[in-house]
C-alpha atoms as a PDB file:
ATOM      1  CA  UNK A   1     299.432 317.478  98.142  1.00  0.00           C
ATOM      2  CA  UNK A   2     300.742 314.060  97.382  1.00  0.00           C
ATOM      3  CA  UNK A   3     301.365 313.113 101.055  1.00  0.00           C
ATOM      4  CA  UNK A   4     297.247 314.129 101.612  1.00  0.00           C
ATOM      5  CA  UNK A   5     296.442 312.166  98.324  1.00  0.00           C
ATOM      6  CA  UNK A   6     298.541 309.446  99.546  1.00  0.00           C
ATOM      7  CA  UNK A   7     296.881 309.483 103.209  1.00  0.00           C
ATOM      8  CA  UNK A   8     293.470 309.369 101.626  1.00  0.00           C
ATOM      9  CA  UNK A   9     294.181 306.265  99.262  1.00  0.00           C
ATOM     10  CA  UNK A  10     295.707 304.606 102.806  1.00  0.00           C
ATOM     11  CA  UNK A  11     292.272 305.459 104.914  1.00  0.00           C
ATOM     12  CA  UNK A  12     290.510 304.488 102.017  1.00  0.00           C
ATOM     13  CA  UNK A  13     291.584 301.092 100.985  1.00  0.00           C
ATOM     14  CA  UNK A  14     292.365 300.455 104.859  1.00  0.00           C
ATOM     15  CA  UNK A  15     288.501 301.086 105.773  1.00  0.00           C
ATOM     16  CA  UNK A  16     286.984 298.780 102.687  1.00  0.00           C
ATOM     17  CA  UNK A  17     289.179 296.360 103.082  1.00  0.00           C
ATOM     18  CA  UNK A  18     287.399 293.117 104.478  1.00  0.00           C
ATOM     19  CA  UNK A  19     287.769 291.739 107.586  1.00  0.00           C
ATOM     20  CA  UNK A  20     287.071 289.037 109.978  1.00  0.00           C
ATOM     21  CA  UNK A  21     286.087 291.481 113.042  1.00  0.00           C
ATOM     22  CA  UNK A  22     282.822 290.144 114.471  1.00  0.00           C
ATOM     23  CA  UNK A  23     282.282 287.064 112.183  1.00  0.00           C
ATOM     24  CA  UNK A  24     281.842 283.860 113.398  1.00  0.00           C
ATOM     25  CA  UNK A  25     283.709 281.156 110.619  1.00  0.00           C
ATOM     26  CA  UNK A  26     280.713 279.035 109.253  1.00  0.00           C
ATOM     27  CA  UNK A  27     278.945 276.214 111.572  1.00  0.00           C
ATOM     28  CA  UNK A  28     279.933 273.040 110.394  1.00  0.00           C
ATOM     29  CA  UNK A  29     277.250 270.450 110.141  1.00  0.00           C
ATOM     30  CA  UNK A  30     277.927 267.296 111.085  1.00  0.00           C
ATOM     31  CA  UNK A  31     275.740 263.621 111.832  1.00  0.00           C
ATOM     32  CA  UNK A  32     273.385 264.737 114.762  1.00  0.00           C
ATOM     33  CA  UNK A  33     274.585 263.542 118.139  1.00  0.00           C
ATOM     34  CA  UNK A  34     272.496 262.002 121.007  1.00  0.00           C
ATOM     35  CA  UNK A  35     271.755 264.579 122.939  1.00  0.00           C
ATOM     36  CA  UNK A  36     270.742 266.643 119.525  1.00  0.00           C
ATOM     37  CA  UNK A  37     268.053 264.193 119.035  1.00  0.00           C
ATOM     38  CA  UNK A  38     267.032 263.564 122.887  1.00  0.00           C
ATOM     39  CA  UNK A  39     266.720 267.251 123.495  1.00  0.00           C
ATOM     40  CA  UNK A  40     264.310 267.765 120.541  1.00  0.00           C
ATOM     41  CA  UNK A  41     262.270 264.317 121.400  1.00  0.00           C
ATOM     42  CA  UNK A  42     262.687 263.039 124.643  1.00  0.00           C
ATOM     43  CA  UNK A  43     260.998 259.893 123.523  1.00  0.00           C
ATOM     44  CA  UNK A  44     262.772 259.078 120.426  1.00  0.00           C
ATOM     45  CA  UNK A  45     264.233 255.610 120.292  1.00  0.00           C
ATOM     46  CA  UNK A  46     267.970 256.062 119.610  1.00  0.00           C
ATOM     47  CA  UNK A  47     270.985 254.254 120.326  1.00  0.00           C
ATOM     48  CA  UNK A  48     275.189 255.164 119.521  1.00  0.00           C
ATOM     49  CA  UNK A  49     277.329 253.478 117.879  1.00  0.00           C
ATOM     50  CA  UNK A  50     280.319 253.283 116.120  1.00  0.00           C
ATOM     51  CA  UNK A  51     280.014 257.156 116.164  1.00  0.00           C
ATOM     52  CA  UNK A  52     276.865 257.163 114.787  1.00  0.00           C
ATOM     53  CA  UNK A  53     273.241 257.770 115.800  1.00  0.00           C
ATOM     54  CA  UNK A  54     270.552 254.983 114.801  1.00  0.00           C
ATOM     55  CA  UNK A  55     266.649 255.254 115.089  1.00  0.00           C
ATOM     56  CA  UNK A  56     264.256 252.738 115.485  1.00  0.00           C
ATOM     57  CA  UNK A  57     262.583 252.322 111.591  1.00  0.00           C
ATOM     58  CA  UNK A  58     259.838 250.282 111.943  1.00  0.00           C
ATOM     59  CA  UNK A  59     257.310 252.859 111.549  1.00  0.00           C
ATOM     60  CA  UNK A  60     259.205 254.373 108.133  1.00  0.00           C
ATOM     61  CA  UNK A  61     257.434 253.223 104.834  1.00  0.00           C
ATOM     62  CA  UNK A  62     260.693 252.051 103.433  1.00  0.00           C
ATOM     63  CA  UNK A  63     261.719 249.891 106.174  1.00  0.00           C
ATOM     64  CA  UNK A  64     260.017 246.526 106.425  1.00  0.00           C
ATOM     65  CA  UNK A  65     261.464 243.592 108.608  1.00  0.00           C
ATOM     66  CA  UNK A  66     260.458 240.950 106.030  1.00  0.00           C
ATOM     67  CA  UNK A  67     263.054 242.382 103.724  1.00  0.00           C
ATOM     68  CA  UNK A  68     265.900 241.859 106.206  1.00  0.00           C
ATOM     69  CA  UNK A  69     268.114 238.719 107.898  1.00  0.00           C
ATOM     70  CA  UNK A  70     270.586 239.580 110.429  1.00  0.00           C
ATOM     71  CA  UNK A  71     274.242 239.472 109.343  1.00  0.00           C
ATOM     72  CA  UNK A  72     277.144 239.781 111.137  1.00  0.00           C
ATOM     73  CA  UNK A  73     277.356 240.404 114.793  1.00  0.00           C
ATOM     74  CA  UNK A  74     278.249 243.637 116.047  1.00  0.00           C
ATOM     75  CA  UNK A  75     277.587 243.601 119.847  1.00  0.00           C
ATOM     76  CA  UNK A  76     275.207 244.849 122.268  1.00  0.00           C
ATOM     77  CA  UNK A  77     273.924 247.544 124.467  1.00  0.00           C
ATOM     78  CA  UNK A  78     275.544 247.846 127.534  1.00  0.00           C
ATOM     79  CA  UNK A  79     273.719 250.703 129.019  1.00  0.00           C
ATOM     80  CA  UNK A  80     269.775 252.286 128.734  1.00  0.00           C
ATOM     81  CA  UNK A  81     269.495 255.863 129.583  1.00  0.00           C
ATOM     82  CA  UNK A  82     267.385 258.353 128.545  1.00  0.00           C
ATOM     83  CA  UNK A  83     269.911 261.387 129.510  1.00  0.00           C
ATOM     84  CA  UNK A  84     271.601 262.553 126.905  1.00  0.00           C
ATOM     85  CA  UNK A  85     274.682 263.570 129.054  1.00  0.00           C
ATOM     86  CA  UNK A  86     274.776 259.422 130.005  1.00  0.00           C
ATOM     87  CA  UNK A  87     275.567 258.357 125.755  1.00  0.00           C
ATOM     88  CA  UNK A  88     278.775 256.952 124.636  1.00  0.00           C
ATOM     89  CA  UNK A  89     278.794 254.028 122.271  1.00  0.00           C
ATOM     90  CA  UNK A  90     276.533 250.991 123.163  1.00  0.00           C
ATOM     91  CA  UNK A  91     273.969 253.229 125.445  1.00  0.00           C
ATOM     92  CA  UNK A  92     270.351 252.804 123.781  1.00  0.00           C
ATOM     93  CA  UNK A  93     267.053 255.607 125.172  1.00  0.00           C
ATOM     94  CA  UNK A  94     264.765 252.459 124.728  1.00  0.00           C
ATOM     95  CA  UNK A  95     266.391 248.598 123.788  1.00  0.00           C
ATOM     96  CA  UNK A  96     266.808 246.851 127.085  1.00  0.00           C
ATOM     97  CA  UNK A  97     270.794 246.311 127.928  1.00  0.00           C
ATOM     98  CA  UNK A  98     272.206 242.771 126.254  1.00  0.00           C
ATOM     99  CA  UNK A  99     269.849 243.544 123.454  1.00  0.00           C
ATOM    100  CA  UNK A 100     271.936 242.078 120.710  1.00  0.00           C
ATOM    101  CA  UNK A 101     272.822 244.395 117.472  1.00  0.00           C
ATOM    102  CA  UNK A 102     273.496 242.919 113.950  1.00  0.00           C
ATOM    103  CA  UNK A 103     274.428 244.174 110.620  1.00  0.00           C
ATOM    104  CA  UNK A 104     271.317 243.512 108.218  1.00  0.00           C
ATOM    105  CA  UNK A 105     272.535 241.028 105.498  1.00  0.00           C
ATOM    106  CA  UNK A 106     274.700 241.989 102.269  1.00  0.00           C
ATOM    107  CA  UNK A 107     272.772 243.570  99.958  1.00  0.00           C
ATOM    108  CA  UNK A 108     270.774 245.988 102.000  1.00  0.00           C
ATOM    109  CA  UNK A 109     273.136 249.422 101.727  1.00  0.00           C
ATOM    110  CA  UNK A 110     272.477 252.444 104.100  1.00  0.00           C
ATOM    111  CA  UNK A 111     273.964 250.372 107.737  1.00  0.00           C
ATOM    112  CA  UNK A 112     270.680 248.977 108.527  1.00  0.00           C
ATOM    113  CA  UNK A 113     270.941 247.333 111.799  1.00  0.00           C
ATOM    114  CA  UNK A 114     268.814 244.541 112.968  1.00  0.00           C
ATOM    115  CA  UNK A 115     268.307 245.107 117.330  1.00  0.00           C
ATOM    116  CA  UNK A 116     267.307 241.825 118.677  1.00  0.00           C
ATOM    117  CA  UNK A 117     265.543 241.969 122.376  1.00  0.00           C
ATOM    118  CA  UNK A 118     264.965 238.149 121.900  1.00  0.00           C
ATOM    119  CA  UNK A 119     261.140 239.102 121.724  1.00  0.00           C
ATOM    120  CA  UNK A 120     261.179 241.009 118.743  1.00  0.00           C
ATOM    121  CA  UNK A 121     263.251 242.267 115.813  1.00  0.00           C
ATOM    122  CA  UNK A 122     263.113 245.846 115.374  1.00  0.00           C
ATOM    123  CA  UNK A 123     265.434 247.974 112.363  1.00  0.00           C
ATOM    124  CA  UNK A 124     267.546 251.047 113.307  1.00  0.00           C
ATOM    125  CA  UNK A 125     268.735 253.352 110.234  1.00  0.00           C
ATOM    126  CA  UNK A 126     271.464 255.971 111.057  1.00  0.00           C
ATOM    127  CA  UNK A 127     270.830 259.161 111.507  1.00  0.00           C
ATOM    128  CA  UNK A 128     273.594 260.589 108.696  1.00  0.00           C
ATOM    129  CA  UNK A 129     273.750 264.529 108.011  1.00  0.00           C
ATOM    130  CA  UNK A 130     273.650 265.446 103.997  1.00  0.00           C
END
Protein backbone atom coordinates (compact mmCIF):
# COMPACT_ATOMS: atom_id res chain seq x y z
CA UNK A 1 0.00 0.00 0.00
CA UNK A 2 2.89 2.29 0.63
CA UNK A 3 4.60 1.62 -2.74
CA UNK A 4 0.84 2.77 -4.44
CA UNK A 5 0.74 5.75 -1.90
CA UNK A 6 4.21 6.47 -2.77
CA UNK A 7 3.54 6.20 -6.72
CA UNK A 8 0.61 8.53 -6.35
CA UNK A 9 2.54 11.36 -4.36
CA UNK A 10 5.36 10.83 -7.43
CA UNK A 11 2.52 11.29 -10.38
CA UNK A 12 1.16 13.85 -8.38
CA UNK A 13 3.80 16.33 -7.56
CA UNK A 14 5.49 15.27 -11.03
CA UNK A 15 2.22 16.48 -13.03
CA UNK A 16 1.80 20.04 -10.96
CA UNK A 17 5.01 20.73 -10.98
CA UNK A 18 5.74 23.83 -13.33
CA UNK A 19 7.40 23.81 -16.32
CA UNK A 20 8.85 25.61 -19.18
CA UNK A 21 7.20 23.24 -22.00
CA UNK A 22 5.65 25.56 -24.58
CA UNK A 23 6.59 29.00 -23.06
CA UNK A 24 8.32 31.43 -24.81
CA UNK A 25 10.87 33.47 -22.00
CA UNK A 26 9.47 37.13 -21.99
CA UNK A 27 10.13 39.60 -25.14
CA UNK A 28 12.54 41.99 -24.18
CA UNK A 29 11.87 45.53 -25.18
CA UNK A 30 14.40 47.42 -26.30
CA UNK A 31 14.94 51.27 -28.24
CA UNK A 32 12.95 50.71 -31.57
CA UNK A 33 15.21 50.03 -34.52
CA UNK A 34 14.97 51.48 -38.10
CA UNK A 35 13.24 49.21 -39.77
CA UNK A 36 10.62 49.11 -36.60
CA UNK A 37 9.81 52.61 -37.36
CA UNK A 38 10.07 52.48 -41.39
CA UNK A 39 7.79 49.51 -41.52
CA UNK A 40 5.04 51.23 -39.45
CA UNK A 41 5.58 54.79 -41.41
CA UNK A 42 7.24 54.62 -44.50
CA UNK A 43 7.52 58.35 -44.45
CA UNK A 44 8.84 59.02 -41.10
CA UNK A 45 11.99 61.09 -41.01
CA UNK A 46 14.57 59.00 -39.11
CA UNK A 47 18.14 58.67 -39.08
CA UNK A 48 20.81 56.01 -36.84
CA UNK A 49 23.18 56.76 -34.86
CA UNK A 50 25.35 55.90 -32.29
CA UNK A 51 22.87 52.94 -31.86
CA UNK A 52 20.12 54.97 -31.58
CA UNK A 53 17.07 56.06 -33.60
CA UNK A 54 16.37 59.98 -33.94
CA UNK A 55 13.17 61.69 -35.42
CA UNK A 56 12.80 64.83 -36.92
CA UNK A 57 11.01 67.20 -33.87
CA UNK A 58 10.08 70.14 -35.38
CA UNK A 59 6.50 69.50 -35.45
CA UNK A 60 6.51 68.34 -31.42
CA UNK A 61 5.17 71.17 -29.07
CA UNK A 62 8.18 70.85 -26.88
CA UNK A 63 10.75 71.22 -29.43
CA UNK A 64 11.39 74.72 -30.70
CA UNK A 65 14.64 75.67 -32.71
CA UNK A 66 14.91 79.08 -31.00
CA UNK A 67 15.72 77.29 -27.80
CA UNK A 68 18.73 75.49 -29.29
CA UNK A 69 22.62 76.35 -30.62
CA UNK A 70 24.54 73.62 -32.07
CA UNK A 71 27.31 72.15 -29.90
CA UNK A 72 29.76 69.86 -30.60
CA UNK A 73 30.23 68.15 -33.87
CA UNK A 74 29.29 64.72 -34.28
CA UNK A 75 29.48 63.94 -38.06
CA UNK A 76 27.31 63.44 -40.91
CA UNK A 77 25.12 61.28 -42.98
CA UNK A 78 26.79 59.28 -45.29
CA UNK A 79 23.96 57.49 -46.85
CA UNK A 80 19.85 58.34 -47.62
CA UNK A 81 17.71 55.36 -47.98
CA UNK A 82 14.40 54.77 -47.33
CA UNK A 83 14.82 50.74 -46.98
CA UNK A 84 15.01 49.72 -43.83
CA UNK A 85 17.26 46.67 -44.70
CA UNK A 86 19.91 49.66 -46.17
CA UNK A 87 20.39 51.38 -42.09
CA UNK A 88 23.55 51.19 -40.22
CA UNK A 89 24.83 54.23 -38.42
CA UNK A 90 24.96 57.57 -40.43
CA UNK A 91 22.04 56.41 -43.06
CA UNK A 92 19.11 59.12 -42.72
CA UNK A 93 15.12 58.16 -44.67
CA UNK A 94 15.05 62.00 -45.45
CA UNK A 95 18.41 64.54 -44.61
CA UNK A 96 20.35 64.73 -47.82
CA UNK A 97 23.98 62.85 -47.41
CA UNK A 98 26.85 65.46 -45.90
CA UNK A 99 24.03 66.90 -43.92
CA UNK A 100 26.03 67.82 -40.90
CA UNK A 101 24.80 66.49 -37.25
CA UNK A 102 25.56 68.38 -33.95
CA UNK A 103 24.96 67.90 -30.35
CA UNK A 104 22.44 70.76 -29.20
CA UNK A 105 24.35 72.94 -26.62
CA UNK A 106 24.93 72.03 -22.77
CA UNK A 107 22.06 72.45 -20.99
CA UNK A 108 19.44 70.93 -23.19
CA UNK A 109 19.27 67.04 -21.68
CA UNK A 110 17.43 64.24 -23.67
CA UNK A 111 20.47 64.04 -26.90
CA UNK A 112 18.82 66.62 -28.90
CA UNK A 113 20.57 66.81 -32.11
CA UNK A 114 20.72 69.80 -34.30
CA UNK A 115 20.78 68.29 -38.46
CA UNK A 116 22.14 71.03 -40.52
CA UNK A 117 21.33 70.71 -44.52
CA UNK A 118 23.00 74.22 -44.82
CA UNK A 119 19.38 75.48 -45.74
CA UNK A 120 17.76 74.83 -42.66
CA UNK A 121 18.14 73.64 -39.07
CA UNK A 122 15.87 70.97 -38.19
CA UNK A 123 15.93 68.97 -34.31
CA UNK A 124 16.00 65.14 -34.07
CA UNK A 125 15.05 63.60 -30.48
CA UNK A 126 15.84 59.84 -30.00
CA UNK A 127 13.57 57.48 -30.16
CA UNK A 128 14.42 55.76 -26.43
CA UNK A 129 12.14 52.72 -25.17
CA UNK A 130 10.79 53.25 -21.31
Amino acid sequence: MKIIQAACLCVLLTACAPTNSGTEPPEETGNPEPADILESSPEADIFYYDNLVYSNAMELEQYDIDDYEKGEPLGEIENTSDDPGDFEEWTASVLPEGTELYAAEEGHPGGVIIADTGEEEILYHPLIEG
